[in-house]
C-alpha atoms as a PDB file:
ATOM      1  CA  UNK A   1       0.000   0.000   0.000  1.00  0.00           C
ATOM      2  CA  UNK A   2       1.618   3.568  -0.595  1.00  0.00           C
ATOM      3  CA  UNK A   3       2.366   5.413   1.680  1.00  0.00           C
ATOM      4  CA  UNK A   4       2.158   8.664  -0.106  1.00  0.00           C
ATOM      5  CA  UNK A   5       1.507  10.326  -3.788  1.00  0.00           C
ATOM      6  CA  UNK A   6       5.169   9.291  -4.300  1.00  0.00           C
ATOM      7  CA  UNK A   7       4.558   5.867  -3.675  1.00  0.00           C
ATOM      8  CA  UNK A   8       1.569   5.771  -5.332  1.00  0.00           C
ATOM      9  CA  UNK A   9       3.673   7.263  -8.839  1.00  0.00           C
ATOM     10  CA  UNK A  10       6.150   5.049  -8.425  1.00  0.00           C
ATOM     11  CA  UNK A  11       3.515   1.734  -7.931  1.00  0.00           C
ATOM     12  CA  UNK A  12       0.944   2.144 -10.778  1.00  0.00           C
ATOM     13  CA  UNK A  13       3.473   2.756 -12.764  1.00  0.00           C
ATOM     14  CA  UNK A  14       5.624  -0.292 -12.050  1.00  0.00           C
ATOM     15  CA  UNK A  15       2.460  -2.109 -11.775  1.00  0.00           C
ATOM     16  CA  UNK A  16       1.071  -0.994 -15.186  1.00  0.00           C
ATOM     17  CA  UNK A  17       5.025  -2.273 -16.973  1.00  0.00           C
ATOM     18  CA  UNK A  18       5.086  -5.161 -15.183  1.00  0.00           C
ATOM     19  CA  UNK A  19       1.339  -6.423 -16.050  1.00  0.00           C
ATOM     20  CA  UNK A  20       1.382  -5.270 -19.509  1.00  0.00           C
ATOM     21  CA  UNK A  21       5.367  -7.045 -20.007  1.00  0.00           C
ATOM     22  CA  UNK A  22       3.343 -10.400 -18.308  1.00  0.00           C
ATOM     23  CA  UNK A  23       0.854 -10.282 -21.381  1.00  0.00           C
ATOM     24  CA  UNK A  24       3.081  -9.230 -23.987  1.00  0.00           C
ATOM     25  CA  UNK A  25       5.872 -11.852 -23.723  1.00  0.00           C
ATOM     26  CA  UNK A  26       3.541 -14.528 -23.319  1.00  0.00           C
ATOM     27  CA  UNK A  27       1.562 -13.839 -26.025  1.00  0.00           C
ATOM     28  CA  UNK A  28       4.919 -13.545 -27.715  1.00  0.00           C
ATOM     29  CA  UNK A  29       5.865 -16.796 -26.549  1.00  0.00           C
ATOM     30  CA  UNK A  30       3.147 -18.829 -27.941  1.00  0.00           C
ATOM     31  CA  UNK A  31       4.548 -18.384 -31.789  1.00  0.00           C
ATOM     32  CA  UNK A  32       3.214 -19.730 -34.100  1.00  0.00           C
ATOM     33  CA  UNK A  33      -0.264 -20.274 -32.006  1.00  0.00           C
ATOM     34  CA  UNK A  34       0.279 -16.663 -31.492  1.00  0.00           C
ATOM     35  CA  UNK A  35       2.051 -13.922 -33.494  1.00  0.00           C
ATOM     36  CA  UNK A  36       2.420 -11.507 -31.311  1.00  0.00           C
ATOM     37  CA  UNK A  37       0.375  -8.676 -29.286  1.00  0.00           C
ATOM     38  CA  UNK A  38      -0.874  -4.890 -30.532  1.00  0.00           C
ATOM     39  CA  UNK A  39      -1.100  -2.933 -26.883  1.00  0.00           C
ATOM     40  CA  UNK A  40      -3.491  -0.162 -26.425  1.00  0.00           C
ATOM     41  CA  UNK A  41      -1.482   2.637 -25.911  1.00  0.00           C
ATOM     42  CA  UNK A  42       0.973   4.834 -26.854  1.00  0.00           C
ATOM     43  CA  UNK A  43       0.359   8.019 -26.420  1.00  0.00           C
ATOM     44  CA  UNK A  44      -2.161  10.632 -24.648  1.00  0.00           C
ATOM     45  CA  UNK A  45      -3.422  13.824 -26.227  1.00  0.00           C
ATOM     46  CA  UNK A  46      -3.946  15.918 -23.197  1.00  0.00           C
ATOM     47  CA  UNK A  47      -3.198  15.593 -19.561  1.00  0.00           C
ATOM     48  CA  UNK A  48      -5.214  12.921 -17.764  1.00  0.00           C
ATOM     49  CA  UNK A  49      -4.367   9.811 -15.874  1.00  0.00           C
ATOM     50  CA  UNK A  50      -4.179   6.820 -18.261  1.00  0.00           C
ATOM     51  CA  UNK A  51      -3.142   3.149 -19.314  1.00  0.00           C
ATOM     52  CA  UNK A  52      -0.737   5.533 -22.323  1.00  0.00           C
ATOM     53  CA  UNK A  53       3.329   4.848 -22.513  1.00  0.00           C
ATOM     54  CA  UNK A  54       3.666   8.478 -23.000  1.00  0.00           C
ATOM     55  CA  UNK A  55       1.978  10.845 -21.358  1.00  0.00           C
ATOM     56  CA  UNK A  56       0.190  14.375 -22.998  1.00  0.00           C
ATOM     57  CA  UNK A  57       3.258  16.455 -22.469  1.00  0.00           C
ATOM     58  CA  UNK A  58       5.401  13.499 -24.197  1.00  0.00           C
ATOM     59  CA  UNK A  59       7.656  12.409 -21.401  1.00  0.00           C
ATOM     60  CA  UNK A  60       7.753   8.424 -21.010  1.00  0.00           C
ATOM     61  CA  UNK A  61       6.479   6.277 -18.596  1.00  0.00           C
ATOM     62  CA  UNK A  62       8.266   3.455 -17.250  1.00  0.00           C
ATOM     63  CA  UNK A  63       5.968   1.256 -19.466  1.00  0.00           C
ATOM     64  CA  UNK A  64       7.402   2.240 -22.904  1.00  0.00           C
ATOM     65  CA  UNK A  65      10.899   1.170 -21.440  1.00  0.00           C
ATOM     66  CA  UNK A  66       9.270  -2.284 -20.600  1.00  0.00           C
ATOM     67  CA  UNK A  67       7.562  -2.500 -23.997  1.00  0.00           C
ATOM     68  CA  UNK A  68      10.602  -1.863 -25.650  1.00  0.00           C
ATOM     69  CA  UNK A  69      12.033  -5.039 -24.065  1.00  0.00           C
ATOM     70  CA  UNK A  70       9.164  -6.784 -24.473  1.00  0.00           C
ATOM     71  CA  UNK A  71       8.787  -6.086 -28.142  1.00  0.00           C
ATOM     72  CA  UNK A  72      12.815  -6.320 -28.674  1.00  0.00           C
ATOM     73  CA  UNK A  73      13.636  -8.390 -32.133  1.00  0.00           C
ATOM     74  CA  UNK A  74      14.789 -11.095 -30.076  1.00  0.00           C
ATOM     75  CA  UNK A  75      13.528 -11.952 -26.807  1.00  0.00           C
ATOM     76  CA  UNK A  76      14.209 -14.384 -23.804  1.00  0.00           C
ATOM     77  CA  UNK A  77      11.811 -14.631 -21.562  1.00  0.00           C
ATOM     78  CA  UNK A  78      10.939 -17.325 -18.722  1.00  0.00           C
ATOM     79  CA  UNK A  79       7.181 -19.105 -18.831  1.00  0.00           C
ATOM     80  CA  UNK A  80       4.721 -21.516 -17.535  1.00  0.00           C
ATOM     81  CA  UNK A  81       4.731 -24.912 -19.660  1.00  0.00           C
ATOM     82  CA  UNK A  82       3.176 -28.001 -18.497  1.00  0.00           C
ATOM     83  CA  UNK A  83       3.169 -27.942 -15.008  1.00  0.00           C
ATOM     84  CA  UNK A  84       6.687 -26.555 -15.099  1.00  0.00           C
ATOM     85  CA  UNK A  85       9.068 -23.583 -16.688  1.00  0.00           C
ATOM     86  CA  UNK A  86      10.807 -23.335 -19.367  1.00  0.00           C
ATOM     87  CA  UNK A  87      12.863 -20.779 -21.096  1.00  0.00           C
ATOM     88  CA  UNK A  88      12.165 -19.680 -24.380  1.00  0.00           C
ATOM     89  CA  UNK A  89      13.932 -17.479 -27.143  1.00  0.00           C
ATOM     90  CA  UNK A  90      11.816 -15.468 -29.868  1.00  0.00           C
ATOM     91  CA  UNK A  91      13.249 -14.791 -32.786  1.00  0.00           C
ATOM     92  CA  UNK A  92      11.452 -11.895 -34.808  1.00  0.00           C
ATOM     93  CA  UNK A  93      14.622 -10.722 -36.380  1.00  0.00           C
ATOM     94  CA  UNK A  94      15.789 -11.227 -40.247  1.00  0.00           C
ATOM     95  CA  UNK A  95      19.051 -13.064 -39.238  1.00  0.00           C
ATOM     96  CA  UNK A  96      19.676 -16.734 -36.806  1.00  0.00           C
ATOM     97  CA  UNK A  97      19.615 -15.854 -33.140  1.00  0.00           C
ATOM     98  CA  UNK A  98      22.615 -18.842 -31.710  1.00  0.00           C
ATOM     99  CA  UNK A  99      21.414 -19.121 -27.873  1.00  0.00           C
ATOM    100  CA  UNK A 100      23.213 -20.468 -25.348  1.00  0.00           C
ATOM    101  CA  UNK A 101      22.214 -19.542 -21.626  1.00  0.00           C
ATOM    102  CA  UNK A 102      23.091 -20.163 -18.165  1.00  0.00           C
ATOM    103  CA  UNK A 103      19.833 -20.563 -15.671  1.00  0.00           C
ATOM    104  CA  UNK A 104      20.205 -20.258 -11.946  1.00  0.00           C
ATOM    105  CA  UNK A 105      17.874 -20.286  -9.011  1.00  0.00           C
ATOM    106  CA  UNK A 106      19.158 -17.338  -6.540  1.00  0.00           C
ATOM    107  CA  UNK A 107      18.051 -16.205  -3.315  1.00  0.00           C
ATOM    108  CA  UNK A 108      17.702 -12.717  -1.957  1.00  0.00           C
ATOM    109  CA  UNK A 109      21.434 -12.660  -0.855  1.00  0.00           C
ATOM    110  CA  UNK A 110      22.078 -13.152  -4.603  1.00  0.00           C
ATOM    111  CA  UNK A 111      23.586 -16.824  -3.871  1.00  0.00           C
ATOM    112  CA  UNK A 112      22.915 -19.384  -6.483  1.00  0.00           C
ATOM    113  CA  UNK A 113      21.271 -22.393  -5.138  1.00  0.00           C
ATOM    114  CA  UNK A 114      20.972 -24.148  -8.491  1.00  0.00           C
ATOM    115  CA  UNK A 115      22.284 -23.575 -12.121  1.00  0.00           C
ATOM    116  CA  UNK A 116      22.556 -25.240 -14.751  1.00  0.00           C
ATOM    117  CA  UNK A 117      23.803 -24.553 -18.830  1.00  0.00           C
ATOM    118  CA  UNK A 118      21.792 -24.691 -21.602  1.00  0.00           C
ATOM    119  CA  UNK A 119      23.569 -26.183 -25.031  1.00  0.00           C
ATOM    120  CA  UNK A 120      23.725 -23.888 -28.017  1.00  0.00           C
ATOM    121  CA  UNK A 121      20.551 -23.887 -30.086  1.00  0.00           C
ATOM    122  CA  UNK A 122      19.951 -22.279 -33.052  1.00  0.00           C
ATOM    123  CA  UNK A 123      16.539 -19.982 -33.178  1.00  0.00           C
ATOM    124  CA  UNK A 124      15.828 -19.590 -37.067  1.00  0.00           C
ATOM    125  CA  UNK A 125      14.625 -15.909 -38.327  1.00  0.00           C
ATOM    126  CA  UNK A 126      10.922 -15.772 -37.221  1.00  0.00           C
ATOM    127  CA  UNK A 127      11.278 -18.891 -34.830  1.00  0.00           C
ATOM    128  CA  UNK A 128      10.699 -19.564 -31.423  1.00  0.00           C
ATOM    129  CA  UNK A 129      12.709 -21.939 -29.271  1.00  0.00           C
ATOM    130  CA  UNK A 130      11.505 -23.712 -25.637  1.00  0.00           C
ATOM    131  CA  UNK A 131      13.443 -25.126 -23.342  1.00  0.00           C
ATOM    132  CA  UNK A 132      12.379 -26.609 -20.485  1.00  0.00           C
ATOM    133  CA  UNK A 133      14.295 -26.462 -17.261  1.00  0.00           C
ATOM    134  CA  UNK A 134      14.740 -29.013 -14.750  1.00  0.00           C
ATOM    135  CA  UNK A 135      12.816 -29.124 -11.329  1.00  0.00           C
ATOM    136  CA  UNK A 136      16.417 -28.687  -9.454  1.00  0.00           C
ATOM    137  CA  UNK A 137      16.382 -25.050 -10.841  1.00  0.00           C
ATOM    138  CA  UNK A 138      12.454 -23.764 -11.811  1.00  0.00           C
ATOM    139  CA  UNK A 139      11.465 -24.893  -8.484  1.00  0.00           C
ATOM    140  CA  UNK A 140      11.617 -23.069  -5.360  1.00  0.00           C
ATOM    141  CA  UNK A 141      12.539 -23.951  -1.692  1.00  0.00           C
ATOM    142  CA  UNK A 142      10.721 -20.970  -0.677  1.00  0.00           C
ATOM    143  CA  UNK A 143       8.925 -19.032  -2.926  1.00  0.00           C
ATOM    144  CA  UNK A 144       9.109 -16.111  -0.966  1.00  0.00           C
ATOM    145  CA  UNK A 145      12.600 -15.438  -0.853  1.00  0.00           C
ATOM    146  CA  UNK A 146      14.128 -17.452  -4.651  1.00  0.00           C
ATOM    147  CA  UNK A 147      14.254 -16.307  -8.243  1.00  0.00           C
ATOM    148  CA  UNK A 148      15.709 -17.135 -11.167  1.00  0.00           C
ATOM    149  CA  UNK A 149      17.621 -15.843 -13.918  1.00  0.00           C
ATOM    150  CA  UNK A 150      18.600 -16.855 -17.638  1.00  0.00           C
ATOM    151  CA  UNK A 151      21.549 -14.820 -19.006  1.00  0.00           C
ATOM    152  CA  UNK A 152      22.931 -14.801 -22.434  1.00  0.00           C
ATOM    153  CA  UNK A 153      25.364 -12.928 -24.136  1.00  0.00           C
ATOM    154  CA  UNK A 154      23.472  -9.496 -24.509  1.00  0.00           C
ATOM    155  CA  UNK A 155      19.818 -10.714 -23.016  1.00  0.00           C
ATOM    156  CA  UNK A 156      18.689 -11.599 -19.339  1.00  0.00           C
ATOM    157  CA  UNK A 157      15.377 -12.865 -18.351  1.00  0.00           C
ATOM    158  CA  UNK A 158      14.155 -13.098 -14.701  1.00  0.00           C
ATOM    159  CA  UNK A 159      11.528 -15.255 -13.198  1.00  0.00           C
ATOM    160  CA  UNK A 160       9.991 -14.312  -9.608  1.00  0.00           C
ATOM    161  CA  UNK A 161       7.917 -17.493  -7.879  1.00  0.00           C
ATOM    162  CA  UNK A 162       6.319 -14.902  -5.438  1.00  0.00           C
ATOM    163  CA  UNK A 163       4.283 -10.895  -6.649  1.00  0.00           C
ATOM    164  CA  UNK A 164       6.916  -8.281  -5.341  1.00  0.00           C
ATOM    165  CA  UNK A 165       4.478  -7.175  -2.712  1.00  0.00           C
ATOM    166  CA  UNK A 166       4.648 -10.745  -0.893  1.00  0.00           C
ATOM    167  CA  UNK A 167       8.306 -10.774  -0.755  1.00  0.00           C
ATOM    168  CA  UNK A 168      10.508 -10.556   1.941  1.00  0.00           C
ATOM    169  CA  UNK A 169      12.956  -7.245  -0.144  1.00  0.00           C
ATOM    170  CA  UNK A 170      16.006  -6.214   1.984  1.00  0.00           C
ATOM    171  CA  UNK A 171      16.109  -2.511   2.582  1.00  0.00           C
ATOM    172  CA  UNK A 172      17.635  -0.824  -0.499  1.00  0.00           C
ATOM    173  CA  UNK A 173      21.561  -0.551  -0.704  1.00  0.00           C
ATOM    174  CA  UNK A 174      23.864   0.990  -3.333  1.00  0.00           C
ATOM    175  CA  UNK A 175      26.333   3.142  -4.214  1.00  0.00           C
ATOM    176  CA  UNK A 176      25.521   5.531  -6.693  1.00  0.00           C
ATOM    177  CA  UNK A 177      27.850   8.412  -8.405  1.00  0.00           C
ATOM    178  CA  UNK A 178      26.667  11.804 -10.709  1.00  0.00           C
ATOM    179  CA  UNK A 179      28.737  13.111 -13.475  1.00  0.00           C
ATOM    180  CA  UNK A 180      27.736  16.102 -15.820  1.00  0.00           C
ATOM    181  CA  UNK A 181      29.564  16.757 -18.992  1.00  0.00           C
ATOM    182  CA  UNK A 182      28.144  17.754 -22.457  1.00  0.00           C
ATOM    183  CA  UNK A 183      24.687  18.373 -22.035  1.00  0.00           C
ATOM    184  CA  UNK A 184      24.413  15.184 -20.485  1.00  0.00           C
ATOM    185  CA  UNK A 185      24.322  13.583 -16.566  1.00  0.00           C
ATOM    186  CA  UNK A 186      24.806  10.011 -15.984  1.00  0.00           C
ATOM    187  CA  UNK A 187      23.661   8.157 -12.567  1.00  0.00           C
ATOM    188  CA  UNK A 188      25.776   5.091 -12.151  1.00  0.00           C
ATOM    189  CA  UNK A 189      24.187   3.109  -9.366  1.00  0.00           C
ATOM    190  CA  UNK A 190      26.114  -0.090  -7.828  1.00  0.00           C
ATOM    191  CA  UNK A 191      24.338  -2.590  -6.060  1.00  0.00           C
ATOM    192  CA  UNK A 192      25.113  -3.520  -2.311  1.00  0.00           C
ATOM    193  CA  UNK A 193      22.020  -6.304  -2.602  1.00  0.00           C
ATOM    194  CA  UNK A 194      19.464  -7.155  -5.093  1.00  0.00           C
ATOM    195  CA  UNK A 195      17.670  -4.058  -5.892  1.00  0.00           C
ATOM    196  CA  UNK A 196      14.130  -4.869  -7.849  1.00  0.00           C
ATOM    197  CA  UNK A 197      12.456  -2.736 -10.687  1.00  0.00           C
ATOM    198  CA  UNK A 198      15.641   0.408 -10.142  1.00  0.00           C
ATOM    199  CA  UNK A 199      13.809   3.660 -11.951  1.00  0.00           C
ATOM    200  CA  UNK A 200      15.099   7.348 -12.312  1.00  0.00           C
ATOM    201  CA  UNK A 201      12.420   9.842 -12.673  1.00  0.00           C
ATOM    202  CA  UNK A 202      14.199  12.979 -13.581  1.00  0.00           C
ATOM    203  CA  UNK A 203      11.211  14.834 -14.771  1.00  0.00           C
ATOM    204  CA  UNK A 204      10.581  15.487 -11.182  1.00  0.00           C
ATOM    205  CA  UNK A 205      13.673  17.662 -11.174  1.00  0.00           C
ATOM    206  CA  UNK A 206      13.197  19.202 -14.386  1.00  0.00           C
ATOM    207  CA  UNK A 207      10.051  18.415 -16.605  1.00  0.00           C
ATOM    208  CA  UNK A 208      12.514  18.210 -20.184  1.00  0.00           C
ATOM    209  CA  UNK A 209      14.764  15.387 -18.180  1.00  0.00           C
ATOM    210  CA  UNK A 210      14.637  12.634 -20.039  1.00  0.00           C
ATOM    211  CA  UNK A 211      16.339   9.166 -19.217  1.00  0.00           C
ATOM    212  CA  UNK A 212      17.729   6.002 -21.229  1.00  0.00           C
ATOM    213  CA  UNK A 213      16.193   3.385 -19.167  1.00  0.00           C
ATOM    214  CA  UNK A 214      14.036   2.482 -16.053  1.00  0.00           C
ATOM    215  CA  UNK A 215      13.070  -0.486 -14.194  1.00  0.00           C
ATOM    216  CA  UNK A 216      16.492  -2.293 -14.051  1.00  0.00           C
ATOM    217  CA  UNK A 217      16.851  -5.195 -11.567  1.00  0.00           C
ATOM    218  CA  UNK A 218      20.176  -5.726 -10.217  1.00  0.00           C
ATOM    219  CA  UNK A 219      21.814  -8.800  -7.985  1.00  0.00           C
ATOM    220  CA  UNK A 220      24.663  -7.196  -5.675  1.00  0.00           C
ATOM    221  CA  UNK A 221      27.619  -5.950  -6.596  1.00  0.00           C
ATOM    222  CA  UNK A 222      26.236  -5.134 -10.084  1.00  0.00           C
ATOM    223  CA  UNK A 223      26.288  -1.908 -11.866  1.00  0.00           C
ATOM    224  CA  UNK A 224      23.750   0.249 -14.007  1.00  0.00           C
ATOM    225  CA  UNK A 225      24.419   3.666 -15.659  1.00  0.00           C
ATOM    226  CA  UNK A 226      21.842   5.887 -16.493  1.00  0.00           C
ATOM    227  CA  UNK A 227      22.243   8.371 -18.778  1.00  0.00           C
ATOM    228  CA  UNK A 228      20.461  11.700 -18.822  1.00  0.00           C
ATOM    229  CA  UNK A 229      19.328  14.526 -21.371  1.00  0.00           C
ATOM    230  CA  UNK A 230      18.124  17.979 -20.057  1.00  0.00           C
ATOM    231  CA  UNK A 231      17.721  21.401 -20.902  1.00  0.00           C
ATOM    232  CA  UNK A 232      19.484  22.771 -17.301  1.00  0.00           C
ATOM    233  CA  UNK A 233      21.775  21.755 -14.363  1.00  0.00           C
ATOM    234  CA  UNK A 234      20.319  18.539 -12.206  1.00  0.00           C
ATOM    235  CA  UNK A 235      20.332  18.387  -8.388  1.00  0.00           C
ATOM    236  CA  UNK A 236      23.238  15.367  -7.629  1.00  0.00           C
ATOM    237  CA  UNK A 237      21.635  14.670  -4.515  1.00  0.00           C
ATOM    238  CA  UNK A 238      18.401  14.869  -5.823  1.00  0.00           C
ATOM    239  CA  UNK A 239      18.885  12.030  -8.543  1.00  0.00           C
ATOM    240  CA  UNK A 240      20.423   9.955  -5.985  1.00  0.00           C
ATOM    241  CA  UNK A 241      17.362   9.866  -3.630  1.00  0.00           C
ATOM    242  CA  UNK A 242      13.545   9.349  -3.014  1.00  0.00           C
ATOM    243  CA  UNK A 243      11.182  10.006  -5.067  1.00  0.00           C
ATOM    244  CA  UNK A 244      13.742  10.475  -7.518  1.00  0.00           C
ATOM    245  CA  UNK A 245      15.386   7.074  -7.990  1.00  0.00           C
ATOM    246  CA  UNK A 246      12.983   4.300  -6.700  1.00  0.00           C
ATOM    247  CA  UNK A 247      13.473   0.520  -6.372  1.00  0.00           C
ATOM    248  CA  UNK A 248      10.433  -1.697  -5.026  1.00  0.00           C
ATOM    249  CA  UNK A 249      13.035  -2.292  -1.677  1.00  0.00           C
ATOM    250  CA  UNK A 250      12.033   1.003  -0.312  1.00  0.00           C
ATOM    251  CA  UNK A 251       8.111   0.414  -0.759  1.00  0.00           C
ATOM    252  CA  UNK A 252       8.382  -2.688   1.275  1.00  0.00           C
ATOM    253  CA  UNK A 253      10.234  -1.135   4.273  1.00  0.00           C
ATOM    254  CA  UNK A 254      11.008   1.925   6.221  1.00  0.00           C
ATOM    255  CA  UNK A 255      13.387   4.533   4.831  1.00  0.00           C
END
């Protein structure tokens, strides 16, 4: 539940991503059954609160972000199949996508508790490619407190057995660094522990602020820069703190 209108920003939006990624990628999945998903939508006309990626004075939502993933060319993503999971590769690309993943079941701490390799497969242009993983990784000791993730060369899918409210997040931890030059400000943020759904809104410091990506997940001691355009100078403290930058670990506990 939020706790104030910053929460509540920062929630139905995450929550609006999230559910619409959810459809998307399994519809996406299901190739050839089915070809894919058209999402209602893009863009508002005015200023009102709305299911739009964009809102009426153009700046984007933390949803477009997530579509863009989940309409990538080539997309790995974890699903339900037959009582089990299994991951599976989309190719919507013109050229062969050569896969070849590593799957492990982590806990909060970031530990693996199961992994396994995948063999090399080839996903032909306009193919789709399941494989099923074994019980010893897709299922959880305690749902509450596992996930999993697939990593390739350039793509990562993640898996969560439990809704982010239900789980047990640690309070938020990074380090995180501000560097102007050019026009441009990046936010590099370092990970003490995992830090779920990681999303810079620098609009709220300057309405013309725009940012490269939102909603990153990140297991400790791993690194995301963000990279920002904006017409004037941006408060360093500011884009280091809440309701700036925003990770589901602070909705779930006390700052």
């Amino acid at each position: 539940a939020p706790r104030d209108f910053d929460d509540w920003h920062y929630l139905t939006q995450l929550d609006q991503a999230c559910a619409l990624s959810v459809g998307i990628e399994h519809f996406r999945s299901l190739r050839p059954h089915c070809m894919g998903a058209i999402m209602w939508q893009l863009n508002d006309c005015w200023p009102v609160t709305s299911w739009a990626a964009i809102d009426g004075d153009g700046r984007k939502k933390p949803l477009w972000y997530a579509l863009r993933r989940s309409f990538a060319n080539r997309l790995l993503t974890i699903q339900p199949r037959d009582g089990g999971l299994a991951l599976i590769a989309v190719n919507d690309s013109q050229a062969s996508w050569q896969v070849a993943a590593t799957v492990s079941r982590r806990n909060l701490s970031g530990s693996a508790l199961a992994e396994i390799v995948l063999q090399t497969r080839l996903v032909p242009p306009g193919g789709v490619v399941s494989l099923p993983l074994p019980p010893e990784v897709a299922a959880a000791t305690d749902p509450y407190a596992e996930l999993l993730v697939a990593e390739t060369i350039d793509q990562r899918a993640w898996w969560f057995f439990a809704e982010d409210k239900d789980i047990d997040w640690p309070p938020a931890k990074f380090d995180a660094t501000v560097l102007s030059a050019g026009g441009l400000t990046t936010v590099t943020v370092t990970a003490q522990n995992i830090l779920r759904a990681l999303t810079l809104y620098p609009d709220r410091l300057d309405p013309s602020a725009e940012v490269d990506e939102t909603g990153v997940t990140l297991l400790p001691g791993e690194t995301v820069t963000f990279t920002i355009r904006a017409s004037g100078e941006l408060d360093p403290a500011a884009l280091t703190s809440r309701p700036v930058l925003r990770c589901v670990n602070e909705s779930t506990t006390q700052l």
